[in-house]
PDB file of N, CA and C in Angstrom:
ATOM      1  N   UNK A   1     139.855 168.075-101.168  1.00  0.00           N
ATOM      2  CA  UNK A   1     138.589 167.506-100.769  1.00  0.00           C
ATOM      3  C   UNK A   1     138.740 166.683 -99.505  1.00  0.00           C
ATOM      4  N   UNK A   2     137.502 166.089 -99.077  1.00  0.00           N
ATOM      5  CA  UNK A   2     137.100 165.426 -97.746  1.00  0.00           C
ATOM      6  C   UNK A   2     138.619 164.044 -98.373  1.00  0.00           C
ATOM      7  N   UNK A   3     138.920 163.511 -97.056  1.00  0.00           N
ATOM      8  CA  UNK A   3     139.555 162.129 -97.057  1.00  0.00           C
ATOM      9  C   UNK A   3     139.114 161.546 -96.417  1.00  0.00           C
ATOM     10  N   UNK A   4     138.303 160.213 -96.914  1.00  0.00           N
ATOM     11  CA  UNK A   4     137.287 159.052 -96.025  1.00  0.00           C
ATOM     12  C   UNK A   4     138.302 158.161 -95.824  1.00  0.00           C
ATOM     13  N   UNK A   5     138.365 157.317 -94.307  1.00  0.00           N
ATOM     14  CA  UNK A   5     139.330 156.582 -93.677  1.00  0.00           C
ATOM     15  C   UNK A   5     137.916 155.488 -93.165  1.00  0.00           C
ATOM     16  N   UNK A   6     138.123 154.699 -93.913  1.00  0.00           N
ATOM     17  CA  UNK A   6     137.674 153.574 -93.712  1.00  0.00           C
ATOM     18  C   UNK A   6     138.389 152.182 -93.192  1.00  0.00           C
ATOM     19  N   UNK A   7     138.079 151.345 -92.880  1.00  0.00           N
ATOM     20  CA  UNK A   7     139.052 150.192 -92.350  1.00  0.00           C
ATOM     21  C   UNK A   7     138.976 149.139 -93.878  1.00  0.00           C
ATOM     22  N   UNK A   8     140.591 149.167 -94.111  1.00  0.00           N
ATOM     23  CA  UNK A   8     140.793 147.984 -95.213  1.00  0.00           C
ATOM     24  C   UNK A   8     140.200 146.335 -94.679  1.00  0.00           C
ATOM     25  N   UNK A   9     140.380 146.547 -93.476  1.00  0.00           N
ATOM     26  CA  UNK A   9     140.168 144.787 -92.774  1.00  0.00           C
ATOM     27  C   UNK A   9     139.671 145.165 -91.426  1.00  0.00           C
ATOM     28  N   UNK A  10     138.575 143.898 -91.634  1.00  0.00           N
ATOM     29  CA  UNK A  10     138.291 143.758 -89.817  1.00  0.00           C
ATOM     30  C   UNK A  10     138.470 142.303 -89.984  1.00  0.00           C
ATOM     31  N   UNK A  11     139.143 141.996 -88.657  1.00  0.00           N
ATOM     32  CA  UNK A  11     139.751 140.869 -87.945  1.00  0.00           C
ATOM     33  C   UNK A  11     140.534 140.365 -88.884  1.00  0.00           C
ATOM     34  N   UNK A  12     141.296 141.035 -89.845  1.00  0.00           N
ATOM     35  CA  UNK A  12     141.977 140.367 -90.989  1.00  0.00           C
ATOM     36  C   UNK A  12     141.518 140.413 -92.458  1.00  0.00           C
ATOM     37  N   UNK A  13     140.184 140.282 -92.185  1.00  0.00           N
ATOM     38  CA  UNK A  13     139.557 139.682 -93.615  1.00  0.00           C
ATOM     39  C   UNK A  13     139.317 141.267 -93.969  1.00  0.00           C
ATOM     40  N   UNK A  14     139.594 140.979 -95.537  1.00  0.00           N
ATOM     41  CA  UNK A  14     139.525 142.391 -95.910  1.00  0.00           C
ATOM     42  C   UNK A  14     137.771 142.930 -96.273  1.00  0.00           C
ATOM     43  N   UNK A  15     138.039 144.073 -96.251  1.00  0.00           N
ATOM     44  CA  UNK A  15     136.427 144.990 -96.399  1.00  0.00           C
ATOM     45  C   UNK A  15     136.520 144.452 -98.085  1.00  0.00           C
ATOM     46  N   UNK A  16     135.383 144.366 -98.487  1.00  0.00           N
ATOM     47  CA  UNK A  16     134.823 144.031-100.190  1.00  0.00           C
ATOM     48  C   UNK A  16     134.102 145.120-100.270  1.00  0.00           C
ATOM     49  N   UNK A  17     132.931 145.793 -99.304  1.00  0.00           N
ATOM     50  CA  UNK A  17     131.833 146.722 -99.453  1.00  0.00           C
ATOM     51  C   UNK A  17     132.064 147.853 -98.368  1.00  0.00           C
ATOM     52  N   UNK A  18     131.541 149.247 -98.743  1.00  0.00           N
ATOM     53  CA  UNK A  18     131.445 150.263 -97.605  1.00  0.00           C
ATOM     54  C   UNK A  18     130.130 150.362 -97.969  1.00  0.00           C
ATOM     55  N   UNK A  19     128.938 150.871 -97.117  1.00  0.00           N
ATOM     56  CA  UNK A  19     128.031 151.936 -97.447  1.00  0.00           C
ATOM     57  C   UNK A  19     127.787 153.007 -96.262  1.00  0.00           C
ATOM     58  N   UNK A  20     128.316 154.203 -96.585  1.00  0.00           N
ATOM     59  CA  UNK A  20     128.043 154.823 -95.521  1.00  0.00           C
ATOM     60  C   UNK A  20     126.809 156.105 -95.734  1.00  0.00           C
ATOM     61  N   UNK A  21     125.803 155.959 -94.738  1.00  0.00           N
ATOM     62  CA  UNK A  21     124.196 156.715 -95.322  1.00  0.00           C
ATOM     63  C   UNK A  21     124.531 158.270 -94.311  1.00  0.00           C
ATOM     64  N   UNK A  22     125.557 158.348 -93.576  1.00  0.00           N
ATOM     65  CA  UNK A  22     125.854 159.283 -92.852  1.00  0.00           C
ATOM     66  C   UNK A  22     126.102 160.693 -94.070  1.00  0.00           C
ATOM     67  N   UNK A  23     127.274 159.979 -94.650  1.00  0.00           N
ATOM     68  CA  UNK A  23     127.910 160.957 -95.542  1.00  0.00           C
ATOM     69  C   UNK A  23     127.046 160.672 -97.184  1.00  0.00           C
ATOM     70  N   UNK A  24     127.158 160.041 -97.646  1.00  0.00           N
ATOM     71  CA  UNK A  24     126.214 159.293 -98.792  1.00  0.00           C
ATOM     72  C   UNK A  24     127.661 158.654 -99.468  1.00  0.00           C
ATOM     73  N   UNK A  25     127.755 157.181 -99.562  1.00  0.00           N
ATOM     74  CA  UNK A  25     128.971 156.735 -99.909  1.00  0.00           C
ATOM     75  C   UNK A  25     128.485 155.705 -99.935  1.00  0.00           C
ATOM     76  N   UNK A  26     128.754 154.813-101.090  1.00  0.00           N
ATOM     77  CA  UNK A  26     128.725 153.608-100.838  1.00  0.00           C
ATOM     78  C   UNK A  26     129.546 153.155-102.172  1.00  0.00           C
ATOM     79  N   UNK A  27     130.514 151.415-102.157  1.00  0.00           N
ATOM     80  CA  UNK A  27     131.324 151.338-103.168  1.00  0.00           C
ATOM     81  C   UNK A  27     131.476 149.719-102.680  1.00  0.00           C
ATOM     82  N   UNK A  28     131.498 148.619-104.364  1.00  0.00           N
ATOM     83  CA  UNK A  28     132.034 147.287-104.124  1.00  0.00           C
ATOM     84  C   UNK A  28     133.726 147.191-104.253  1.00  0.00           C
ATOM     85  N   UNK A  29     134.132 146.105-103.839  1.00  0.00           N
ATOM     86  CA  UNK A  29     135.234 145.775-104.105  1.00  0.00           C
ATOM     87  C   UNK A  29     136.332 146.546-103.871  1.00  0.00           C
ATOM     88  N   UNK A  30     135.632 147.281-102.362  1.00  0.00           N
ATOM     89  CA  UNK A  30     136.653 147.915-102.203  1.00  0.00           C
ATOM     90  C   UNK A  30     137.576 147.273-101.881  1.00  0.00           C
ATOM     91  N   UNK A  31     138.386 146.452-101.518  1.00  0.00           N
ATOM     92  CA  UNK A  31     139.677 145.542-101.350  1.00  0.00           C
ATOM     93  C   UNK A  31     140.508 145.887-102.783  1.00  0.00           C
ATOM     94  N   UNK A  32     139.658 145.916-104.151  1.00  0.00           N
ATOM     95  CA  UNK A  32     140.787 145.872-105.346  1.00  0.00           C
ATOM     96  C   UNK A  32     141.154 146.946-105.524  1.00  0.00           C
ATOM     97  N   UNK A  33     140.392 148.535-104.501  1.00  0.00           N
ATOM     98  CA  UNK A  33     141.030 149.370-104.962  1.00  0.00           C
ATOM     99  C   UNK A  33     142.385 149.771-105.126  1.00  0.00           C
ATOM    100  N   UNK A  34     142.643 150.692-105.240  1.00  0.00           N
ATOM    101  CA  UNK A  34     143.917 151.236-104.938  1.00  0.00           C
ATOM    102  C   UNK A  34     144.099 151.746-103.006  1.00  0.00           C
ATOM    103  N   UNK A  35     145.434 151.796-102.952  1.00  0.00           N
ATOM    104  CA  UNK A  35     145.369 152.170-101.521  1.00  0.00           C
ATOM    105  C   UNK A  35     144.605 153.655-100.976  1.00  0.00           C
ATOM    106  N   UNK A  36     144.491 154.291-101.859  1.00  0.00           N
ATOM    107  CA  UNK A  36     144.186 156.094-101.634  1.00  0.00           C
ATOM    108  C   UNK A  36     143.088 155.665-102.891  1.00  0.00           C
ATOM    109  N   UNK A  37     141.995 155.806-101.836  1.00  0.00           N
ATOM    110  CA  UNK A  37     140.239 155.836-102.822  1.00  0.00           C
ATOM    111  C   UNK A  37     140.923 157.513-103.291  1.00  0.00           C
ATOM    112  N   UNK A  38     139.844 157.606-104.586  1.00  0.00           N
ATOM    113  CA  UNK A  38     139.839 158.889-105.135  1.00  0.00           C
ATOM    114  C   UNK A  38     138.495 158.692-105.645  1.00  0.00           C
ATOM    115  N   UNK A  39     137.996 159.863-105.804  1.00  0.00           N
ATOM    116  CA  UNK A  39     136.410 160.075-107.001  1.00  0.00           C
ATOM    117  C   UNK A  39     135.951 161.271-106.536  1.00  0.00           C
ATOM    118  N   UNK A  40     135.203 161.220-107.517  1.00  0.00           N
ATOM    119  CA  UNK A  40     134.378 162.253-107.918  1.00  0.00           C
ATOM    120  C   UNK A  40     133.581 162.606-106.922  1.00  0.00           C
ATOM    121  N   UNK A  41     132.710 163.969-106.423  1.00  0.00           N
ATOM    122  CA  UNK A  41     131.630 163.939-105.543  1.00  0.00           C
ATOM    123  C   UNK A  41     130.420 162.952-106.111  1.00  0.00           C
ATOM    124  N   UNK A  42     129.296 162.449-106.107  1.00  0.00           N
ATOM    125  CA  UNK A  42     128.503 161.695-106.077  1.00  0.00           C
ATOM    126  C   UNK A  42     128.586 160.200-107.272  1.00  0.00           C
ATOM    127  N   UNK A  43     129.625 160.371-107.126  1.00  0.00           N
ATOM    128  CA  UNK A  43     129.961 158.834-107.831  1.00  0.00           C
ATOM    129  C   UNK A  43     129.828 157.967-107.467  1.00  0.00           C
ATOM    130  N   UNK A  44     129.657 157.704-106.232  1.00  0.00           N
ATOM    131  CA  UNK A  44     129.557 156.030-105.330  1.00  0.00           C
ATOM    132  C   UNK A  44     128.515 156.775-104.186  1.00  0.00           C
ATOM    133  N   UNK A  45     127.068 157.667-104.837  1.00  0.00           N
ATOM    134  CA  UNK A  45     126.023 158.003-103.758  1.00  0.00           C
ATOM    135  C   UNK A  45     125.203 156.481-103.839  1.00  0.00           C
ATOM    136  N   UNK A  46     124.742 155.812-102.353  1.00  0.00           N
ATOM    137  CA  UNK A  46     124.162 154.712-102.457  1.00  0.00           C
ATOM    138  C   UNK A  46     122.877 154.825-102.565  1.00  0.00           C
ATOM    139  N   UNK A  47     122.184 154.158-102.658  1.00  0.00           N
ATOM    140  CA  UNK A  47     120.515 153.607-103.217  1.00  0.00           C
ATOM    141  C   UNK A  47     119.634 153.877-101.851  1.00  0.00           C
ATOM    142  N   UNK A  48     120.133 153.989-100.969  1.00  0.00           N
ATOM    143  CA  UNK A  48     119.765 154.245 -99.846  1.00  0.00           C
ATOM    144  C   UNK A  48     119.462 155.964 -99.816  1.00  0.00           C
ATOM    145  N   UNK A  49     118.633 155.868 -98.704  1.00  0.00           N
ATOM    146  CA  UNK A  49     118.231 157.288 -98.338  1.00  0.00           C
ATOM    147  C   UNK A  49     119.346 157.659 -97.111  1.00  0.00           C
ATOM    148  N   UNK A  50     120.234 158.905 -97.737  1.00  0.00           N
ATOM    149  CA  UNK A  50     120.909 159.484 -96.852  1.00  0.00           C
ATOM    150  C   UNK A  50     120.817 160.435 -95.800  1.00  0.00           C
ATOM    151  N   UNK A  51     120.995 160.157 -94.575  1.00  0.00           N
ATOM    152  CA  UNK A  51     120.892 161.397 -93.457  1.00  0.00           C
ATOM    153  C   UNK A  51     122.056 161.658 -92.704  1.00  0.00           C
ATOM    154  N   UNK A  52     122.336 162.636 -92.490  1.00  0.00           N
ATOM    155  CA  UNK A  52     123.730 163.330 -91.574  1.00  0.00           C
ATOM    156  C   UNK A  52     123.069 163.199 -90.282  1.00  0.00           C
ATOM    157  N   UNK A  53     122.027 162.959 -89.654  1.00  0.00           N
ATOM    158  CA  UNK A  53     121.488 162.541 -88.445  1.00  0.00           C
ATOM    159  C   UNK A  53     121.505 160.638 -88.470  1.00  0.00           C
ATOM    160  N   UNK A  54     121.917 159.715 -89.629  1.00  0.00           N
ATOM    161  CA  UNK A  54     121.270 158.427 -89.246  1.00  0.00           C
ATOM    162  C   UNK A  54     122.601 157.889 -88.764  1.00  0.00           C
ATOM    163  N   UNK A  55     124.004 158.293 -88.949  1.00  0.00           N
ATOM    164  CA  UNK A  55     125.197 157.702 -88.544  1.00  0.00           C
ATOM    165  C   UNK A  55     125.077 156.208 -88.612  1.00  0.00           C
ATOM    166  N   UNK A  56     124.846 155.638 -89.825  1.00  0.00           N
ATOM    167  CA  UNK A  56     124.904 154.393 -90.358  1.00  0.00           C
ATOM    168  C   UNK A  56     125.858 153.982 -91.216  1.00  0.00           C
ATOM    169  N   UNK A  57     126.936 153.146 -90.502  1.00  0.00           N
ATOM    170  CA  UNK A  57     127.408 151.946 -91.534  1.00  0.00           C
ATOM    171  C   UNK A  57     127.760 150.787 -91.931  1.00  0.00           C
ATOM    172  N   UNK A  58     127.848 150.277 -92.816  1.00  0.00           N
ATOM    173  CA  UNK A  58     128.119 148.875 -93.571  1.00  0.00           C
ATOM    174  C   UNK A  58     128.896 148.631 -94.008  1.00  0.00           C
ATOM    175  N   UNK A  59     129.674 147.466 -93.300  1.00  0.00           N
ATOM    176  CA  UNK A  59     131.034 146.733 -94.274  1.00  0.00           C
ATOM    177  C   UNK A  59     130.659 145.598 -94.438  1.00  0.00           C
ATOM    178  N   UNK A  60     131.112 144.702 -95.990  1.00  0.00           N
ATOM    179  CA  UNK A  60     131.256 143.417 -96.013  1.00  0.00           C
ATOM    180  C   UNK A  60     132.401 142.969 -95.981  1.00  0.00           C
ATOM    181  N   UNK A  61     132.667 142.241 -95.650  1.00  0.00           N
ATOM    182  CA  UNK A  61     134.189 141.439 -95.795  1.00  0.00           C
ATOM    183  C   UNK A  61     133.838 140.071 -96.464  1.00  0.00           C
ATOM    184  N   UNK A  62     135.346 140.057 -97.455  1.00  0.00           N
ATOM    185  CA  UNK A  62     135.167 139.000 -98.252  1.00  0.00           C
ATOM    186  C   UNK A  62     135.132 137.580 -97.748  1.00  0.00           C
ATOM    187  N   UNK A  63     135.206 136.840 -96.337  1.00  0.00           N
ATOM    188  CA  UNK A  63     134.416 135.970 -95.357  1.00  0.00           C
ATOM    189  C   UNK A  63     133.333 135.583 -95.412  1.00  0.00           C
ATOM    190  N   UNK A  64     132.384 136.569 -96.311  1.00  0.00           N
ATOM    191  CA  UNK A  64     130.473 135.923 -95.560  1.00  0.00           C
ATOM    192  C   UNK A  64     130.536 137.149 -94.772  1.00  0.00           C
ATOM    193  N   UNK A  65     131.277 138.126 -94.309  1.00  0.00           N
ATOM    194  CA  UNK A  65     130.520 138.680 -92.943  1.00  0.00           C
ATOM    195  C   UNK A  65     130.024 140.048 -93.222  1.00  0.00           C
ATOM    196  N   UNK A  66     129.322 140.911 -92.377  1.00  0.00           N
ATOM    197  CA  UNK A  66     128.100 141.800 -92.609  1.00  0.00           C
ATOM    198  C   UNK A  66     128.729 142.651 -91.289  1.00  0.00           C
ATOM    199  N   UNK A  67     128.770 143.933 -91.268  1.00  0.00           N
ATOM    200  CA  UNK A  67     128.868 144.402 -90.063  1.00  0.00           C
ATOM    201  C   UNK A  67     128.314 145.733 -90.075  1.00  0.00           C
ATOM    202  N   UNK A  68     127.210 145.885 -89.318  1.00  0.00           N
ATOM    203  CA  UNK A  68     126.062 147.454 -89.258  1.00  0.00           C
ATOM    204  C   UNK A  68     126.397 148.332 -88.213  1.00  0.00           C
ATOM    205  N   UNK A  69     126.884 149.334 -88.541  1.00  0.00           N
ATOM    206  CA  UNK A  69     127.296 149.767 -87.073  1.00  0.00           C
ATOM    207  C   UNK A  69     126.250 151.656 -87.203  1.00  0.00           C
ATOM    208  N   UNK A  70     126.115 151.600 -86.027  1.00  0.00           N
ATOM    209  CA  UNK A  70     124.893 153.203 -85.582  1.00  0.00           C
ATOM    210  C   UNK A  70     124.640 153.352 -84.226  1.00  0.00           C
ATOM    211  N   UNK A  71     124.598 154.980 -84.523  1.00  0.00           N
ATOM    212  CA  UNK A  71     124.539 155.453 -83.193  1.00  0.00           C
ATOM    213  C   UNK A  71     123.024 155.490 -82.478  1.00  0.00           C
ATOM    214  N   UNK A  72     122.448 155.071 -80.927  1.00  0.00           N
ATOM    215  CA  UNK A  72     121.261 154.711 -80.992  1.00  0.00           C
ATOM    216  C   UNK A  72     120.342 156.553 -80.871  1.00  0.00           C
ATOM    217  N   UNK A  73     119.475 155.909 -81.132  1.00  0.00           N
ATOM    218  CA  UNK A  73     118.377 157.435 -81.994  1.00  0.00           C
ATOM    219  C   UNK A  73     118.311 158.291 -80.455  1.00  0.00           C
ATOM    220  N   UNK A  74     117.929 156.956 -79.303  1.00  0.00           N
ATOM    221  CA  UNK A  74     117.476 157.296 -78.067  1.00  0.00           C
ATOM    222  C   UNK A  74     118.744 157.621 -77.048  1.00  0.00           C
ATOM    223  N   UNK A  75     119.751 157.282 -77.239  1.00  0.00           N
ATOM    224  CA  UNK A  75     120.607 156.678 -75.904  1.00  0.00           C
ATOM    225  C   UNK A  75     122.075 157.049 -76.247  1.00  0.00           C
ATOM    226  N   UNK A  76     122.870 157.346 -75.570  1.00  0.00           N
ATOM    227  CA  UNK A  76     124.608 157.662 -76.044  1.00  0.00           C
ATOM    228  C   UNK A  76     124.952 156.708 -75.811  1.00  0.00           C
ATOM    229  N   UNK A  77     124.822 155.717 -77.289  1.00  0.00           N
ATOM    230  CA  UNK A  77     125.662 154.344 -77.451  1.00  0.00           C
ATOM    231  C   UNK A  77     126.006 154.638 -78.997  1.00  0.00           C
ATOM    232  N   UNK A  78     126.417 153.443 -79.083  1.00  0.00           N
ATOM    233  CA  UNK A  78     127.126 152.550 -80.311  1.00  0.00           C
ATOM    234  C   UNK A  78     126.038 151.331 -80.529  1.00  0.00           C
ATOM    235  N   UNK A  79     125.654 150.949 -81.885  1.00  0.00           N
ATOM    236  CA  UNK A  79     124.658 149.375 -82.023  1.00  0.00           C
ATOM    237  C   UNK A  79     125.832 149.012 -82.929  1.00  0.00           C
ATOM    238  N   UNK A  80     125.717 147.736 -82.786  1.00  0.00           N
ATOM    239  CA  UNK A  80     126.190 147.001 -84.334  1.00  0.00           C
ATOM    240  C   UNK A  80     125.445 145.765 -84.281  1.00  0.00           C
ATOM    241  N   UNK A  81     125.312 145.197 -85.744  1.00  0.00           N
ATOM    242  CA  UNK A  81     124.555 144.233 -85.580  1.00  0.00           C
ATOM    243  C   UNK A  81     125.879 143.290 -86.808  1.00  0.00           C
ATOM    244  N   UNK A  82     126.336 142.142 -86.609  1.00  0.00           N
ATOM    245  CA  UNK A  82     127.665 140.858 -87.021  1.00  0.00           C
ATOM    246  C   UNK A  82     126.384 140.091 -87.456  1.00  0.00           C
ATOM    247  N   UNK A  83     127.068 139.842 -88.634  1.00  0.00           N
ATOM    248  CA  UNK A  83     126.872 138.415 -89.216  1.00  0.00           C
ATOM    249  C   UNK A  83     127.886 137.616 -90.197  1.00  0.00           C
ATOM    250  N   UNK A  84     127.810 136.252 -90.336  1.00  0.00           N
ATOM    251  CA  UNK A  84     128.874 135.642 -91.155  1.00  0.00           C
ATOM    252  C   UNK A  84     128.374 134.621 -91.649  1.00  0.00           C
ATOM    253  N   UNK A  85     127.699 134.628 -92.908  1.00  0.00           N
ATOM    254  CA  UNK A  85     127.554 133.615 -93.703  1.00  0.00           C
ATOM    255  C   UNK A  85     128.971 132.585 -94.382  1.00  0.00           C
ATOM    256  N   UNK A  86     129.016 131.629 -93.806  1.00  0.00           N
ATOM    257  CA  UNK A  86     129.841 131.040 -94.384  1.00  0.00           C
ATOM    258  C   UNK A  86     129.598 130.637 -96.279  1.00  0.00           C
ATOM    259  N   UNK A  87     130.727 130.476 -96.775  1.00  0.00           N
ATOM    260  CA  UNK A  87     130.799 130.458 -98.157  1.00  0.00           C
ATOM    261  C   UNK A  87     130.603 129.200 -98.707  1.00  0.00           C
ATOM    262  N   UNK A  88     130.677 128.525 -97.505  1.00  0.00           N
ATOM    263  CA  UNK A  88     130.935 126.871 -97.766  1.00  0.00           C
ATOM    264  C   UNK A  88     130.299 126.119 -97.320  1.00  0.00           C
ATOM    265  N   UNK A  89     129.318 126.812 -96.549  1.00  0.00           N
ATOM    266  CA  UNK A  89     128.341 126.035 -95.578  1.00  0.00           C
ATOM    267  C   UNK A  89     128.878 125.201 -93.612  1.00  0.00           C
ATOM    268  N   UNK A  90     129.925 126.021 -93.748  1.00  0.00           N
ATOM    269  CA  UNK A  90     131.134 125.438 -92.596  1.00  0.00           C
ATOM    270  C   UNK A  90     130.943 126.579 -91.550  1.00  0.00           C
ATOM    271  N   UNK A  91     129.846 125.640 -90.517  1.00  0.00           N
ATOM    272  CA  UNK A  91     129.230 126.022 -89.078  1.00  0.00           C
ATOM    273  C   UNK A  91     130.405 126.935 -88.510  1.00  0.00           C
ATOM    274  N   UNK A  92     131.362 126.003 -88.023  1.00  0.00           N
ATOM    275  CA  UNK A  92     132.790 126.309 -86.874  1.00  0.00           C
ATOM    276  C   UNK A  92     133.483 127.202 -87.767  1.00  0.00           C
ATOM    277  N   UNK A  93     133.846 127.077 -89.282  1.00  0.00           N
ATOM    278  CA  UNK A  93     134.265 128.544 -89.737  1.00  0.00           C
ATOM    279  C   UNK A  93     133.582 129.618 -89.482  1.00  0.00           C
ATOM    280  N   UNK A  94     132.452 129.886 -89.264  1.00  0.00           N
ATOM    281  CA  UNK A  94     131.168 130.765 -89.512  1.00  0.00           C
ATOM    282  C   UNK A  94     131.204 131.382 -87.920  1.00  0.00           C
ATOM    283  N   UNK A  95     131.399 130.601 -87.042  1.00  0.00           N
ATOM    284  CA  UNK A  95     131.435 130.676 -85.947  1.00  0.00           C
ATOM    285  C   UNK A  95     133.206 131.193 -85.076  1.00  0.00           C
ATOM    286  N   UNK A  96     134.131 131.080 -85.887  1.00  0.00           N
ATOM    287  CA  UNK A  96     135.127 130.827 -85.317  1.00  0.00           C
ATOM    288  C   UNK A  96     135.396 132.746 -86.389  1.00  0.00           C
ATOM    289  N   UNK A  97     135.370 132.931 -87.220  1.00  0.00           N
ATOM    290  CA  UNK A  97     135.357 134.188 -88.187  1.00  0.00           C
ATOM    291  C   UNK A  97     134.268 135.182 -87.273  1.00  0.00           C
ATOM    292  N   UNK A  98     132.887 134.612 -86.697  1.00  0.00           N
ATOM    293  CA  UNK A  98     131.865 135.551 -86.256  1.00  0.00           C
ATOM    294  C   UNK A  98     133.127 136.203 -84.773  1.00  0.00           C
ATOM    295  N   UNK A  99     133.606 135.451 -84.333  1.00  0.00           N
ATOM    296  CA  UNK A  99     133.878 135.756 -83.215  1.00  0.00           C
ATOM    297  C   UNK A  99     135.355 136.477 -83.002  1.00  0.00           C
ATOM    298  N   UNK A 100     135.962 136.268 -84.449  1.00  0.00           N
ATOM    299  CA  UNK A 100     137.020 137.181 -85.094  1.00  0.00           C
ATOM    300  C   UNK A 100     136.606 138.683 -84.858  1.00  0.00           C
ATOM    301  N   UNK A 101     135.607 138.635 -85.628  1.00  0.00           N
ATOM    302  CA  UNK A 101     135.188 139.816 -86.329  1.00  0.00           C
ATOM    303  C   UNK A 101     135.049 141.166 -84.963  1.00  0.00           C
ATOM    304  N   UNK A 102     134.243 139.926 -83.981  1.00  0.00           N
ATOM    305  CA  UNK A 102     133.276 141.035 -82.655  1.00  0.00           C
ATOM    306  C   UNK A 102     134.428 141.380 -81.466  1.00  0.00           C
ATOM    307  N   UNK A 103     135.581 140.362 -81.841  1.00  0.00           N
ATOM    308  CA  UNK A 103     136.730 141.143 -80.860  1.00  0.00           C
ATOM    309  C   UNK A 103     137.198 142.260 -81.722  1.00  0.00           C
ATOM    310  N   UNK A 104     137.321 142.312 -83.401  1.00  0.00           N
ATOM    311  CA  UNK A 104     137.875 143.290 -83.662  1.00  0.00           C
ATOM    312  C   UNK A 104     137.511 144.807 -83.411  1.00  0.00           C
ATOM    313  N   UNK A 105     135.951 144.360 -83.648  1.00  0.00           N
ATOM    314  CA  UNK A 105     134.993 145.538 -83.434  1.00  0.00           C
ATOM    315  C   UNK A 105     135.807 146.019 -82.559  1.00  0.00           C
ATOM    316  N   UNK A 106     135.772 145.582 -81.360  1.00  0.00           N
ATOM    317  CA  UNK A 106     136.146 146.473 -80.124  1.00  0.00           C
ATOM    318  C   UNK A 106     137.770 146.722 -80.049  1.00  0.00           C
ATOM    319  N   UNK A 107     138.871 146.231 -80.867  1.00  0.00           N
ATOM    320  CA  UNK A 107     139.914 146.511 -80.440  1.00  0.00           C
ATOM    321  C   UNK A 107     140.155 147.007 -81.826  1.00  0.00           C
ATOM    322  N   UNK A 108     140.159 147.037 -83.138  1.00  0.00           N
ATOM    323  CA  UNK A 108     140.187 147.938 -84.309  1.00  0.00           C
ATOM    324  C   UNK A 108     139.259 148.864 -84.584  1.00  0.00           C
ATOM    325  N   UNK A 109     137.668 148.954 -84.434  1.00  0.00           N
ATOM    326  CA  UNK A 109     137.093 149.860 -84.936  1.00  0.00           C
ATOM    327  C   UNK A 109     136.483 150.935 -83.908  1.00  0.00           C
ATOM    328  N   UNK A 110     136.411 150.544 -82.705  1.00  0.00           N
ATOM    329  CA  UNK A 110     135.792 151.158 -81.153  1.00  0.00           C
ATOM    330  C   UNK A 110     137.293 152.027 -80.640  1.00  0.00           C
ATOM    331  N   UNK A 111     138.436 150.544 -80.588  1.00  0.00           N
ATOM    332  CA  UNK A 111     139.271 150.867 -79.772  1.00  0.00           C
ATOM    333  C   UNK A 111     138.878 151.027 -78.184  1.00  0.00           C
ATOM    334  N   UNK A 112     138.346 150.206 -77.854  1.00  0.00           N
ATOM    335  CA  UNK A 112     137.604 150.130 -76.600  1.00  0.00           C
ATOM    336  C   UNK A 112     138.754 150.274 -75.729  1.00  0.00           C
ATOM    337  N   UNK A 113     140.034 149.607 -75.447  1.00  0.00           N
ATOM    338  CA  UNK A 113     141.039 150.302 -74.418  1.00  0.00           C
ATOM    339  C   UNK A 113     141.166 151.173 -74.834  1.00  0.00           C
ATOM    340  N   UNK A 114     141.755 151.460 -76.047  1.00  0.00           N
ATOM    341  CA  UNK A 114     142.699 153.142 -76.167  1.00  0.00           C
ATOM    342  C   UNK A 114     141.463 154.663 -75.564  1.00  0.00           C
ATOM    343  N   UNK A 115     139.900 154.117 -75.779  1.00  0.00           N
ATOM    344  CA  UNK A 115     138.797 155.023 -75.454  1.00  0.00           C
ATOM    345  C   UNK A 115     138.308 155.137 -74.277  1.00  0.00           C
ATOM    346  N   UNK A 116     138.643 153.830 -73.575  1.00  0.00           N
ATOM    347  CA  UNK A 116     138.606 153.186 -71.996  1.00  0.00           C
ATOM    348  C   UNK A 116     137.101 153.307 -72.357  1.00  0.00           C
ATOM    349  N   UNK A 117     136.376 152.568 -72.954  1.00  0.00           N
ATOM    350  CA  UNK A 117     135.178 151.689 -72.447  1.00  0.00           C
ATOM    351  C   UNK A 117     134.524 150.695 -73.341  1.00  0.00           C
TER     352      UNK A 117
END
């Protein structure tokens, strides 16, 4: 079968959630899995409406943080939309983790040098 390669961690902090509406996937806690996901075909289909045209996805990391990433409908880009609720109510963590996260984007999940842009 298919093998989904997802990122265990962005900027460190590990992934807790995937949902991906591209393929139809979605699963909690992913951090406790095992290293090699396994399942069934529609065992982890999400609640969401799936399209092979919407190239949408979602990670949480166990931080507070939120990360949406899609391709735009109109334009040959990349969107993502970061967020980081702190757990504790701690601004400069929230802020100092947000800004973790948006370099990783580009040097773990883009690879913006290795792609040159």
């Amino acid at each position: 079968g298919d093998v989904l390669r997802y990122p265990r961690t962005i900027g460190g902090f590990p992934v807790s959630y995937i949902r991906d509406l591209t393929i139809g996937f979605e699963m909690n806690n992913v951090d406790q899995q095992l290293q090699r996901l396994s399942f069934d075909e529609n065992e982890y289909w999400p609640k969401f409406p799936v399209s092979q045209s919407s190239h949408m996805i979602t990670f949480e990391t166990r931080n507070g943080g939120r990360l949406t990433m899609r391709t735009s409908g109109t334009e040959p880009k990349l969107k993502y939309y970061l967020e980081v609720c702190n757990l504790e109510d701690d601004r400069e963590a929230a802020a100092r983790d947000l800004d973790i996260m948006a370099q990783a984007i580009a040097k773990e999940l883009v690879r913006s040098s290795e792609n040159r842009i």
